[in-house]
PDB file of N, CA and C in Angstrom:
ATOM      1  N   UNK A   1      -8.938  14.383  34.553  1.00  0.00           N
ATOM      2  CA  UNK A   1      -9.512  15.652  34.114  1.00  0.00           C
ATOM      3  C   UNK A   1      -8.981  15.972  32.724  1.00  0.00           C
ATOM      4  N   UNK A   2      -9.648  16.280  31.940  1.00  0.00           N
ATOM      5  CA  UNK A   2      -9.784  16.576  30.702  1.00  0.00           C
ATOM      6  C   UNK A   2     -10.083  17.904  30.487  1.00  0.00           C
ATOM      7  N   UNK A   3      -8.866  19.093  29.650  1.00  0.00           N
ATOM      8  CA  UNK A   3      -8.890  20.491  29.426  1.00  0.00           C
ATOM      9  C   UNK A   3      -9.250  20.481  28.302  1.00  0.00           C
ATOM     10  N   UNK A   4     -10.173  20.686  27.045  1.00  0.00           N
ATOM     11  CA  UNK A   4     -10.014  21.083  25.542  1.00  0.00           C
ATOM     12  C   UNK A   4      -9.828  22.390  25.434  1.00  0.00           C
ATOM     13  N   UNK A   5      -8.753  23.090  25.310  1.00  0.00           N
ATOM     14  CA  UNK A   5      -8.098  23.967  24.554  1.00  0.00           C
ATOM     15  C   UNK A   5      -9.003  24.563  23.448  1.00  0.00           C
ATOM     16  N   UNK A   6      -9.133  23.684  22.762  1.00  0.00           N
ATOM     17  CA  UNK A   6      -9.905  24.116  21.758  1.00  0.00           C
ATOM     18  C   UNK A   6     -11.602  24.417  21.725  1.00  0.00           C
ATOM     19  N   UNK A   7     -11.942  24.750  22.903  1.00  0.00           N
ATOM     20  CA  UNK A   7     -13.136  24.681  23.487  1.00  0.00           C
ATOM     21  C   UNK A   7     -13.293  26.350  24.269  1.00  0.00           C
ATOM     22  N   UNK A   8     -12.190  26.745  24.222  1.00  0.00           N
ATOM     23  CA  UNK A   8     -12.133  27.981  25.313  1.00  0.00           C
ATOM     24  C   UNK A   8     -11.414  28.681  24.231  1.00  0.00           C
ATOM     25  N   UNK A   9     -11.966  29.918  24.864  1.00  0.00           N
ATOM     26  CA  UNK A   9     -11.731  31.425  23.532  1.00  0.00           C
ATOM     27  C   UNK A   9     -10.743  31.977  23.395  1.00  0.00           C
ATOM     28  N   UNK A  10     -10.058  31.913  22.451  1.00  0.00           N
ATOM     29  CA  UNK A  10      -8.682  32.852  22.196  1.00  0.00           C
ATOM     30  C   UNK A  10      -9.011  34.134  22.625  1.00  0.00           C
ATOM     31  N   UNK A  11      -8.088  34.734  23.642  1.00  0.00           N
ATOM     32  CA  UNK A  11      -7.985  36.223  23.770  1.00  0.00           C
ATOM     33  C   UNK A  11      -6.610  36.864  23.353  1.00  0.00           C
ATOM     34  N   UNK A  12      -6.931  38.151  22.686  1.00  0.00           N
ATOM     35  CA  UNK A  12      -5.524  38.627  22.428  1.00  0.00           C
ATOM     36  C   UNK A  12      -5.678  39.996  23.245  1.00  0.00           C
ATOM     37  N   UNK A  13      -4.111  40.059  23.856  1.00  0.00           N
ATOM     38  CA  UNK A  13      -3.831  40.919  24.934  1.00  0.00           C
ATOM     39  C   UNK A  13      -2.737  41.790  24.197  1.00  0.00           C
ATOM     40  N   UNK A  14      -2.937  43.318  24.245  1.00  0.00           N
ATOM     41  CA  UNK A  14      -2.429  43.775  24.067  1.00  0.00           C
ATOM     42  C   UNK A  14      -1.378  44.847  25.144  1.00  0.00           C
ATOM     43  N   UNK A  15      -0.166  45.005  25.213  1.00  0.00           N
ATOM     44  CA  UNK A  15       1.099  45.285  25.742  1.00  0.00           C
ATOM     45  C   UNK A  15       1.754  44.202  27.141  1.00  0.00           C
ATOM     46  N   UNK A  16       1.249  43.331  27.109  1.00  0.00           N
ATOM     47  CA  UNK A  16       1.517  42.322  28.273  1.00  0.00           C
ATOM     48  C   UNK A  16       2.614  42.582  29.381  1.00  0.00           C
ATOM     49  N   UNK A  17       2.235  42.981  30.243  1.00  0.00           N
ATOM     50  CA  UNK A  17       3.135  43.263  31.419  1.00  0.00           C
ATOM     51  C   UNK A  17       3.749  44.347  30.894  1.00  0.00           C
ATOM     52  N   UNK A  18       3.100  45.563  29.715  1.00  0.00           N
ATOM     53  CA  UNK A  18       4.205  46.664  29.555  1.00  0.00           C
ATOM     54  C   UNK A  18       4.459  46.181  28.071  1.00  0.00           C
ATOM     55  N   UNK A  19       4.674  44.856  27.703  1.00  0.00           N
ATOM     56  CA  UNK A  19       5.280  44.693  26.908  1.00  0.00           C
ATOM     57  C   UNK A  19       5.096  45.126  25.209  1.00  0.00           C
ATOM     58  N   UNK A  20       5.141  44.622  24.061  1.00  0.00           N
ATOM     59  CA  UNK A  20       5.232  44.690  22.652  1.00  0.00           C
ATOM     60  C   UNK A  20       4.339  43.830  22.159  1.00  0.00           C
ATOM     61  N   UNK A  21       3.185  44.716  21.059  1.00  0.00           N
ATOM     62  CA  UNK A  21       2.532  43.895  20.335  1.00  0.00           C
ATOM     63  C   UNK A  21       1.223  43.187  21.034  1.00  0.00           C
ATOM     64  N   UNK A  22       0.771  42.129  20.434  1.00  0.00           N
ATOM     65  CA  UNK A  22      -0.502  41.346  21.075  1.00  0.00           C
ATOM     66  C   UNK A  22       0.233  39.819  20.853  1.00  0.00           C
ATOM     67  N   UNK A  23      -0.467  39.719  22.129  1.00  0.00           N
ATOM     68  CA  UNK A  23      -0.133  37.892  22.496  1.00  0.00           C
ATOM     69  C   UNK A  23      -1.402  37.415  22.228  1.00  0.00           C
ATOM     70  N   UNK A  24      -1.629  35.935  21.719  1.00  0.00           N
ATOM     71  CA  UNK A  24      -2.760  35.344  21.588  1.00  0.00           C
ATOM     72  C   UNK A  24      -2.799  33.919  22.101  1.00  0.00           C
ATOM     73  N   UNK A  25      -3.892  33.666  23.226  1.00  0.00           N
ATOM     74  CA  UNK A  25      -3.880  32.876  24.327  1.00  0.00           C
ATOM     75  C   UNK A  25      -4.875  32.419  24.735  1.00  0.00           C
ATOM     76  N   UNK A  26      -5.054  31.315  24.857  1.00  0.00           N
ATOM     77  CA  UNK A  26      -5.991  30.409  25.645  1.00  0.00           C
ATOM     78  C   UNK A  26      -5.827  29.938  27.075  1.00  0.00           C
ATOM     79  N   UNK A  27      -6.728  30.320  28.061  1.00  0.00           N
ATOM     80  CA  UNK A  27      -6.393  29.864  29.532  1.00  0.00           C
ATOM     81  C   UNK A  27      -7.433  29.301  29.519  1.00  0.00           C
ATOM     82  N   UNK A  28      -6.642  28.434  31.117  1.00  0.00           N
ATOM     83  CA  UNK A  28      -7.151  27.656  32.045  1.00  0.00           C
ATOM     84  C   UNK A  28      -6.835  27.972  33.532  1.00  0.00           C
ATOM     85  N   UNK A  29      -8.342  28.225  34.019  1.00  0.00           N
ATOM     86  CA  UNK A  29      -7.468  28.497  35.363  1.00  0.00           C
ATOM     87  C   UNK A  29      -7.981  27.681  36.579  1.00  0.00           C
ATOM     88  N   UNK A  30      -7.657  27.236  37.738  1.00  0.00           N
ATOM     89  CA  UNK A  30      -7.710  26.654  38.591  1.00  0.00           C
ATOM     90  C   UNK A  30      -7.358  27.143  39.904  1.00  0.00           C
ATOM     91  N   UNK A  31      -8.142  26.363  40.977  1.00  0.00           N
ATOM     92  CA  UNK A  31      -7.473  26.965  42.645  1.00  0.00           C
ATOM     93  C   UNK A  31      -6.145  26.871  42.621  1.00  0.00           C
ATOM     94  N   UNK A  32      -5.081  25.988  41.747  1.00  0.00           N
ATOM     95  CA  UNK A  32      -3.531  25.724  42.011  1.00  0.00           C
ATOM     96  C   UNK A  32      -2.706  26.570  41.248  1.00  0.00           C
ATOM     97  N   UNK A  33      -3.576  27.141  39.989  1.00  0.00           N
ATOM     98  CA  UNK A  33      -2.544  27.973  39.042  1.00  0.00           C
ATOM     99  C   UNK A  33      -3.252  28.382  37.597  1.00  0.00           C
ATOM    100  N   UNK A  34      -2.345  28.405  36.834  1.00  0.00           N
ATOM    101  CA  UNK A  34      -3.386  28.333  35.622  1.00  0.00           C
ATOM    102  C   UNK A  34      -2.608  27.638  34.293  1.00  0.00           C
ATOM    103  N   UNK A  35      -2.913  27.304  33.191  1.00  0.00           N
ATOM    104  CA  UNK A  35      -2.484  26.524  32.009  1.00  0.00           C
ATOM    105  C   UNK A  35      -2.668  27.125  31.019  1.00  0.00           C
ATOM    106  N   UNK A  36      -1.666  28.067  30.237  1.00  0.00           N
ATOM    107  CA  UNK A  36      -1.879  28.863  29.179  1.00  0.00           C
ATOM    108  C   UNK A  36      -1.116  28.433  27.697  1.00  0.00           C
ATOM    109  N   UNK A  37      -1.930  28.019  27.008  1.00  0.00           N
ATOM    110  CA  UNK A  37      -0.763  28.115  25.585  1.00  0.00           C
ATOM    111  C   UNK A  37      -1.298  29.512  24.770  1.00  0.00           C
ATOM    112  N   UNK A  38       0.033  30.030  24.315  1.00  0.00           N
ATOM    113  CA  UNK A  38       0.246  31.141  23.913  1.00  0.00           C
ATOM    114  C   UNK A  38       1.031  31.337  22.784  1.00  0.00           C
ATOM    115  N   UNK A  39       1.266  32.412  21.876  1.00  0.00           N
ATOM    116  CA  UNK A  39       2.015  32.776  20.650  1.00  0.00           C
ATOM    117  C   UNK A  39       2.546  33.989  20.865  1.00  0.00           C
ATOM    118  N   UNK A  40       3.542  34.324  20.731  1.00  0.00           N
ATOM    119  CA  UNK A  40       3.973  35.663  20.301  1.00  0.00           C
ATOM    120  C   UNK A  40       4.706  35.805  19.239  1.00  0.00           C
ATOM    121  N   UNK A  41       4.050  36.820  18.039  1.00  0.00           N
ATOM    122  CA  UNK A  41       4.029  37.035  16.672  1.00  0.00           C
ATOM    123  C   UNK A  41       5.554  37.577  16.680  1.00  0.00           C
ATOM    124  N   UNK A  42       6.307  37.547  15.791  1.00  0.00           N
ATOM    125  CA  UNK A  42       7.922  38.096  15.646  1.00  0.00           C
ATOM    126  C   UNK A  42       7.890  39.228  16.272  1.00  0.00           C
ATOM    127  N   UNK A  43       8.892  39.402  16.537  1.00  0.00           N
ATOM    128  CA  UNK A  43       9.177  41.022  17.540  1.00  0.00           C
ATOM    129  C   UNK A  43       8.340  41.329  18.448  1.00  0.00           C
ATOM    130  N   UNK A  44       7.528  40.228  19.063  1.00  0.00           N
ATOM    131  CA  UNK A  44       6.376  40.699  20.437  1.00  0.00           C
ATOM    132  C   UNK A  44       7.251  40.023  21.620  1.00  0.00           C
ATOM    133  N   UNK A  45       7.619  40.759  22.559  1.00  0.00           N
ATOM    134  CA  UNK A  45       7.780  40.612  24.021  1.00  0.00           C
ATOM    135  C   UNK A  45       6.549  40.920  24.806  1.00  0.00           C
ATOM    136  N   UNK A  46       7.111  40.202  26.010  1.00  0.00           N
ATOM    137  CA  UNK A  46       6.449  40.571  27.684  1.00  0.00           C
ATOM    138  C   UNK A  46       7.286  40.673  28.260  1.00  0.00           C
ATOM    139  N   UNK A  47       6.818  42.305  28.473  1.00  0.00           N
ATOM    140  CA  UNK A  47       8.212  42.765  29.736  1.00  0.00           C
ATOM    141  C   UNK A  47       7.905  42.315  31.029  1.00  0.00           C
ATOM    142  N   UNK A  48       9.387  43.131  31.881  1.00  0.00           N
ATOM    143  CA  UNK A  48      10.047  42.396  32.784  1.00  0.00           C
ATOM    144  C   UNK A  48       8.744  42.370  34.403  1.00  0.00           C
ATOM    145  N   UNK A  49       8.240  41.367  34.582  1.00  0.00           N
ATOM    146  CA  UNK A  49       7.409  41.603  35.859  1.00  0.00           C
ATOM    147  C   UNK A  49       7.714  40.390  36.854  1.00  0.00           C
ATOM    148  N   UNK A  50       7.119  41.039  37.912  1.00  0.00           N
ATOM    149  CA  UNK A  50       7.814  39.841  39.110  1.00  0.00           C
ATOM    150  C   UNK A  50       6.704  38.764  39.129  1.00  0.00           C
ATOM    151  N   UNK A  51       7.284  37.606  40.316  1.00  0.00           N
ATOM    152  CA  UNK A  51       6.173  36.500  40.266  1.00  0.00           C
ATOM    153  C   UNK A  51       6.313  35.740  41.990  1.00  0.00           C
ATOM    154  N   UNK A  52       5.438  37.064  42.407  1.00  0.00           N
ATOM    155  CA  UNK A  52       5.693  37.128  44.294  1.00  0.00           C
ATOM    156  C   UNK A  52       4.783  36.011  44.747  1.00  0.00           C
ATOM    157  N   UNK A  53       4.195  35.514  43.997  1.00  0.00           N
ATOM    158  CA  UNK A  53       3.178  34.139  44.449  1.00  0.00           C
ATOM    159  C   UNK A  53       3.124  33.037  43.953  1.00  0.00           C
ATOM    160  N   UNK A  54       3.737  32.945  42.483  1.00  0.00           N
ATOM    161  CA  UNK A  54       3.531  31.514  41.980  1.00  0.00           C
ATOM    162  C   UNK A  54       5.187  31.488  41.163  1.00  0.00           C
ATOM    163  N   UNK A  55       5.284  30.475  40.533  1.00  0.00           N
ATOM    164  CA  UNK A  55       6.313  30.217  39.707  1.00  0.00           C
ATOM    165  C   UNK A  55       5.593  29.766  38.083  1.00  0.00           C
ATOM    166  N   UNK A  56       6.422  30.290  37.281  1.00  0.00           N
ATOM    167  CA  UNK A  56       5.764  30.363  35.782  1.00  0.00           C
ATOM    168  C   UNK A  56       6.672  29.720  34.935  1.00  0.00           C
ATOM    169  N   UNK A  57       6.082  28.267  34.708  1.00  0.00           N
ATOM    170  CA  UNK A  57       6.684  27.628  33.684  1.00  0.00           C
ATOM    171  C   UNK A  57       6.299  27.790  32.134  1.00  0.00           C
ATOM    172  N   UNK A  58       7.553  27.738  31.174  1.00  0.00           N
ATOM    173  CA  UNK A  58       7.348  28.239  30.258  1.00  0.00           C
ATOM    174  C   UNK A  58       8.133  26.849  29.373  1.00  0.00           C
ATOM    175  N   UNK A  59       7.052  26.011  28.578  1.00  0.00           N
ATOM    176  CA  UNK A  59       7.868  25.152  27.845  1.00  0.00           C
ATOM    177  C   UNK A  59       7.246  25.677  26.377  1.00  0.00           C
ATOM    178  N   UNK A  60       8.402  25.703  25.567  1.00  0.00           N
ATOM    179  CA  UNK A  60       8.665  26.285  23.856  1.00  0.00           C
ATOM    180  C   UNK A  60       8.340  24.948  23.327  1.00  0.00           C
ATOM    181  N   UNK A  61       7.033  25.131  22.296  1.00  0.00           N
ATOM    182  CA  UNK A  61       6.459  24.496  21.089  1.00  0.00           C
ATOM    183  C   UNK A  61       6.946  24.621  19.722  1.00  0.00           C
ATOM    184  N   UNK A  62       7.090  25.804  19.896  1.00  0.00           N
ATOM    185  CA  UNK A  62       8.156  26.392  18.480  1.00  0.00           C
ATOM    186  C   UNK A  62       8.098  27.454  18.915  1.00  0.00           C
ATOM    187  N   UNK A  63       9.702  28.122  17.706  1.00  0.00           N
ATOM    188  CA  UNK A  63      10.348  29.097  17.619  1.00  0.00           C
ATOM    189  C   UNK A  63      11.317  29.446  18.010  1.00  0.00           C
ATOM    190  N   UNK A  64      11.839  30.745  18.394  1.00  0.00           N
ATOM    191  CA  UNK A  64      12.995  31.151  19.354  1.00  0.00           C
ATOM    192  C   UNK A  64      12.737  32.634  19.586  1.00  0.00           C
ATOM    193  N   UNK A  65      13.183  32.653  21.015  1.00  0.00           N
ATOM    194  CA  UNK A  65      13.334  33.370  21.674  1.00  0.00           C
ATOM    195  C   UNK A  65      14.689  34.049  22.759  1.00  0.00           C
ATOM    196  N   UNK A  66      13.694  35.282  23.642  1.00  0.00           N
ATOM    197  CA  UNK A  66      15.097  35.022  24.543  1.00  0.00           C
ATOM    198  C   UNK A  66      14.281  35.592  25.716  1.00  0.00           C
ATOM    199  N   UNK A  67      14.284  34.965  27.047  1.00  0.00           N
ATOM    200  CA  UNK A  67      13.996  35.455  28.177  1.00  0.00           C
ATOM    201  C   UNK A  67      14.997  35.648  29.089  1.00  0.00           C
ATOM    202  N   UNK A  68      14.263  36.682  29.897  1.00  0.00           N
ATOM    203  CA  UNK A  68      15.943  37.408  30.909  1.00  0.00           C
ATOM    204  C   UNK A  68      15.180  37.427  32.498  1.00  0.00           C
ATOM    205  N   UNK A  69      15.912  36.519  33.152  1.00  0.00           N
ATOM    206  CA  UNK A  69      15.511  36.223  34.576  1.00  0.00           C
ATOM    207  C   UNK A  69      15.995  36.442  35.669  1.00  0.00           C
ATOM    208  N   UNK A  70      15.549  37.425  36.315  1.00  0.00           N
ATOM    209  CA  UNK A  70      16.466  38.229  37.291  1.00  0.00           C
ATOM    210  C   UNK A  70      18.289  37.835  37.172  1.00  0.00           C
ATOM    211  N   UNK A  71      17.622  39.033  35.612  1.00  0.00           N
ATOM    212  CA  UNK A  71      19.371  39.560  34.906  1.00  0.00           C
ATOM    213  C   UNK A  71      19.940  38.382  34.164  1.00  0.00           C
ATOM    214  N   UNK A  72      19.265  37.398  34.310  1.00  0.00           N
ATOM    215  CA  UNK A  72      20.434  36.122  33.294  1.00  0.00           C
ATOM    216  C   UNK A  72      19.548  35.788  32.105  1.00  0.00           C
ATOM    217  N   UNK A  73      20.315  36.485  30.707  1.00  0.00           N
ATOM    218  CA  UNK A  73      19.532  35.860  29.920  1.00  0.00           C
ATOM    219  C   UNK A  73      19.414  34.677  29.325  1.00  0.00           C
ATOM    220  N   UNK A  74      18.268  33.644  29.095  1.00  0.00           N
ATOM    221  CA  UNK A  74      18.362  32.532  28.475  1.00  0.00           C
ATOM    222  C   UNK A  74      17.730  32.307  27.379  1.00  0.00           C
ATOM    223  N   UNK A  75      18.339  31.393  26.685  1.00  0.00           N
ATOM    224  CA  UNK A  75      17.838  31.338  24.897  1.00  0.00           C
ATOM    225  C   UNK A  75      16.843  30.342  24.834  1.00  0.00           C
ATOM    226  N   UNK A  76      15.882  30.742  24.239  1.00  0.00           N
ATOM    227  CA  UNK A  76      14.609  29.806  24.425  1.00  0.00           C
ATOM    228  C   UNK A  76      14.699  29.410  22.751  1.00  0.00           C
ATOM    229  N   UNK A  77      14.343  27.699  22.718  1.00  0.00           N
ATOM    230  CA  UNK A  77      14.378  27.198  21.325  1.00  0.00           C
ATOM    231  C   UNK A  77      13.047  25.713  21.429  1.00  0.00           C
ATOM    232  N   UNK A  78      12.799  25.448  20.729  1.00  0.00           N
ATOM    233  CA  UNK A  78      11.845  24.287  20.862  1.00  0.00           C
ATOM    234  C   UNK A  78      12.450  23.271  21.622  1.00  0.00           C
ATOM    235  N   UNK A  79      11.181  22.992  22.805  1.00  0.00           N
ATOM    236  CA  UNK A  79      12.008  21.868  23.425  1.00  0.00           C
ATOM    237  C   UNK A  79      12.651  22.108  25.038  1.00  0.00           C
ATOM    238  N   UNK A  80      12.757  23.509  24.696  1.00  0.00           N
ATOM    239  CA  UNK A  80      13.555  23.910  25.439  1.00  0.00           C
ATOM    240  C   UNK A  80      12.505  24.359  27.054  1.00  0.00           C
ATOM    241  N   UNK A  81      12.301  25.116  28.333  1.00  0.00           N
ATOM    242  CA  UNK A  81      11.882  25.296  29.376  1.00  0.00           C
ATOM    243  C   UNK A  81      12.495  25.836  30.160  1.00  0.00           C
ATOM    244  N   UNK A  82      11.827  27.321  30.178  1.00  0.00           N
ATOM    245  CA  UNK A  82      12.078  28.908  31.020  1.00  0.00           C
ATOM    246  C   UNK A  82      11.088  28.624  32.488  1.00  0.00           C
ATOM    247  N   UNK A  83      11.976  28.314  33.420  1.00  0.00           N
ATOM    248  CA  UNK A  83      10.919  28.659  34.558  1.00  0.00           C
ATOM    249  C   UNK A  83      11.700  29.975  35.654  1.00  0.00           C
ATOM    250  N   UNK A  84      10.502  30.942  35.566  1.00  0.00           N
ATOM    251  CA  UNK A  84      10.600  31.554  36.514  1.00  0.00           C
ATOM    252  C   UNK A  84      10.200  31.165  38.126  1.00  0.00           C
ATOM    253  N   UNK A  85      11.399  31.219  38.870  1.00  0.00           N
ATOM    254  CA  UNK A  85      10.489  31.102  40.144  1.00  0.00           C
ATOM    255  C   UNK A  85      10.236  31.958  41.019  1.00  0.00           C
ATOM    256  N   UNK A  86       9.031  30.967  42.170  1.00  0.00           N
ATOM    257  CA  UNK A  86       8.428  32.504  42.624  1.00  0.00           C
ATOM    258  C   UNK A  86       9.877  33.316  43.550  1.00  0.00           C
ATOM    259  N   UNK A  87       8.907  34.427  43.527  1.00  0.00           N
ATOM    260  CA  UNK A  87      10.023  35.629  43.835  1.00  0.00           C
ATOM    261  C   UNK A  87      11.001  36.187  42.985  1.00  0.00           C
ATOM    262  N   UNK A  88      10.896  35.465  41.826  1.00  0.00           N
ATOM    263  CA  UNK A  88      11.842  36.219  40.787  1.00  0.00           C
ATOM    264  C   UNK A  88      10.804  37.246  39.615  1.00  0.00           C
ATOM    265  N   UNK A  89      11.778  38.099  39.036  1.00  0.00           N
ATOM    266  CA  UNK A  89      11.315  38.739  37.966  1.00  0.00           C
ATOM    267  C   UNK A  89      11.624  38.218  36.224  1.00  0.00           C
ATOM    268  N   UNK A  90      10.850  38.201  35.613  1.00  0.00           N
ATOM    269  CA  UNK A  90      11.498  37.554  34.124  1.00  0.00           C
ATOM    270  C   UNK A  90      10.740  38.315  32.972  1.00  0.00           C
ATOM    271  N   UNK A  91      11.470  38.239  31.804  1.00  0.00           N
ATOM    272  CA  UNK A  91      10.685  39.103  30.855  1.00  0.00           C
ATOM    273  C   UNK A  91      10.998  38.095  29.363  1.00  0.00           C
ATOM    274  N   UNK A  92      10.231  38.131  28.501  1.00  0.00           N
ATOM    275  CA  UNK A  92      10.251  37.182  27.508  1.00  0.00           C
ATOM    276  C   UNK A  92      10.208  37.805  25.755  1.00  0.00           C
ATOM    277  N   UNK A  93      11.253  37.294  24.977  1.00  0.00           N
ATOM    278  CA  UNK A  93      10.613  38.117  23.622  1.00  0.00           C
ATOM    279  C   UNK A  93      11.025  37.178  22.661  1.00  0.00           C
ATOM    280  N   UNK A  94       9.940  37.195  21.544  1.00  0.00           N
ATOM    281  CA  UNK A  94      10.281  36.622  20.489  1.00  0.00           C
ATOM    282  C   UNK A  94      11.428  37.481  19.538  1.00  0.00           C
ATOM    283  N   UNK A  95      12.429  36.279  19.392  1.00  0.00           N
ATOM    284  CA  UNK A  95      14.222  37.199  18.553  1.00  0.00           C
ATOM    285  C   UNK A  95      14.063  36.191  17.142  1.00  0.00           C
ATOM    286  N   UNK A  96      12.775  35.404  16.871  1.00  0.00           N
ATOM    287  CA  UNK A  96      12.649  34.962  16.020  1.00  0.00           C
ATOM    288  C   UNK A  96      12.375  35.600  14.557  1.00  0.00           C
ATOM    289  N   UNK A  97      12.196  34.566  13.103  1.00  0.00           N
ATOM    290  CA  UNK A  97      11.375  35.009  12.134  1.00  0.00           C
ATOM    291  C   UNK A  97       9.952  34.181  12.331  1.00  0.00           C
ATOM    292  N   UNK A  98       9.919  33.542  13.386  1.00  0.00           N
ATOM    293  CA  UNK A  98       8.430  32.778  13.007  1.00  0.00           C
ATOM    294  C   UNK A  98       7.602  32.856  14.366  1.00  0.00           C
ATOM    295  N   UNK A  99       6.817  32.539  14.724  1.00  0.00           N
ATOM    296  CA  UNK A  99       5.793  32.804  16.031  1.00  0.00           C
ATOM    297  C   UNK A  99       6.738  31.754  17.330  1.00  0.00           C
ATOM    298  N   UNK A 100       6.729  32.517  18.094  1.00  0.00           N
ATOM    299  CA  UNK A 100       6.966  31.878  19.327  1.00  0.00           C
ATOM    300  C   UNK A 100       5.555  31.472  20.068  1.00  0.00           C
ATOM    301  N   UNK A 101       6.020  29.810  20.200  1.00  0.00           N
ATOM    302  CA  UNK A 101       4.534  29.151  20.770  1.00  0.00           C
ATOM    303  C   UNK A 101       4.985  28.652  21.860  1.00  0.00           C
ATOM    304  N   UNK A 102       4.258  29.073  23.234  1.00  0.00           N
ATOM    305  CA  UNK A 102       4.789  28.628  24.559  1.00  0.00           C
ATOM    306  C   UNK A 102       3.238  27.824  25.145  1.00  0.00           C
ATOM    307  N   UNK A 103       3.517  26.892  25.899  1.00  0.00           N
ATOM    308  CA  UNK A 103       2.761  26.060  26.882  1.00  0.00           C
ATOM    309  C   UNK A 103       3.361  26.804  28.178  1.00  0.00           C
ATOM    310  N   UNK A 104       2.877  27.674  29.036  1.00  0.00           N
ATOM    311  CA  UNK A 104       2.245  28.520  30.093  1.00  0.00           C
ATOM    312  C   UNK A 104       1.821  27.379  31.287  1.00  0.00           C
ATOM    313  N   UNK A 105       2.660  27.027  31.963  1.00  0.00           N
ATOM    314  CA  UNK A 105       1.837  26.817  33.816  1.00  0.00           C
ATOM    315  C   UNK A 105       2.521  27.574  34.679  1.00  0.00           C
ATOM    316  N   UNK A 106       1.488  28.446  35.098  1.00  0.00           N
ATOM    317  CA  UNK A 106       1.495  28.707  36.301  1.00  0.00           C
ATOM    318  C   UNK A 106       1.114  28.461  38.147  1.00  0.00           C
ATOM    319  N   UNK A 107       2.226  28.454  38.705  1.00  0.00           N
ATOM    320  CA  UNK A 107       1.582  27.145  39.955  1.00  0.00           C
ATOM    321  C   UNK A 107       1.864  28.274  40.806  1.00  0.00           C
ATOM    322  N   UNK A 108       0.795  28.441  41.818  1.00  0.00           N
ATOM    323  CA  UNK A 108       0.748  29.122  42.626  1.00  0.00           C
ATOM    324  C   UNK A 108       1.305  28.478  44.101  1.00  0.00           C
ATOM    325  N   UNK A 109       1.981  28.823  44.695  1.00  0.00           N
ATOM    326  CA  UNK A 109       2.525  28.188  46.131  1.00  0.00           C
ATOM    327  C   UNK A 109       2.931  29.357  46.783  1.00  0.00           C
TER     328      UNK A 109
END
């Protein structure tokens, strides 16, 4: 199976989970979860929300960040991979000068 990304429409969401600013994002979604790459522009977070059904992987393309996962914060840098799992709460913000670019799966179980 073959996704083009570049085939499906950028949406930009504004306060995400509560949060700061507009995120700009391309999904994919499926019966198992969904596949999002995403940006958040300097100083844009997504606040803190839970994840009572799936677990949300978060692998960094560029930038830096910092996400805080039920209470532990971790430093997100290229390369690097934030997974929330299910039943936890996590919240995410760009502490960068340049765009935080995340690759988004979400797996539902």
């Amino acid at each position: 199976m073959l996704i083009d990304f570049n085939t499906i429409q950028e949406v930009k969401v504004t306060g995400m989970n509560g949060g700061t600013g507009q995120i700009a994002a391309r999904m994919y979604a499926g019966a198992g979860g969904k596949i999002i790459p995403c940006t958040l522009e300097k100083g844009i977070s997504i606040s803190m929300h839970a994840h009572p059904t799936s677990d949300d992987i978060n692998y960094v393309l560029a930038g830096t960040g910092k996400a805080v996962c039920d209470g532990k914060e971790e430093l997100l840098t290229a390369g690097t991979c934030h997974i929330c799992k299910k039943g936890s709460s996590h919240s995410i913000l760009n502490t960068g000068e340049t765009d935080l670019v995340l690759l988004t799966v979400v797996v539902e179980r």
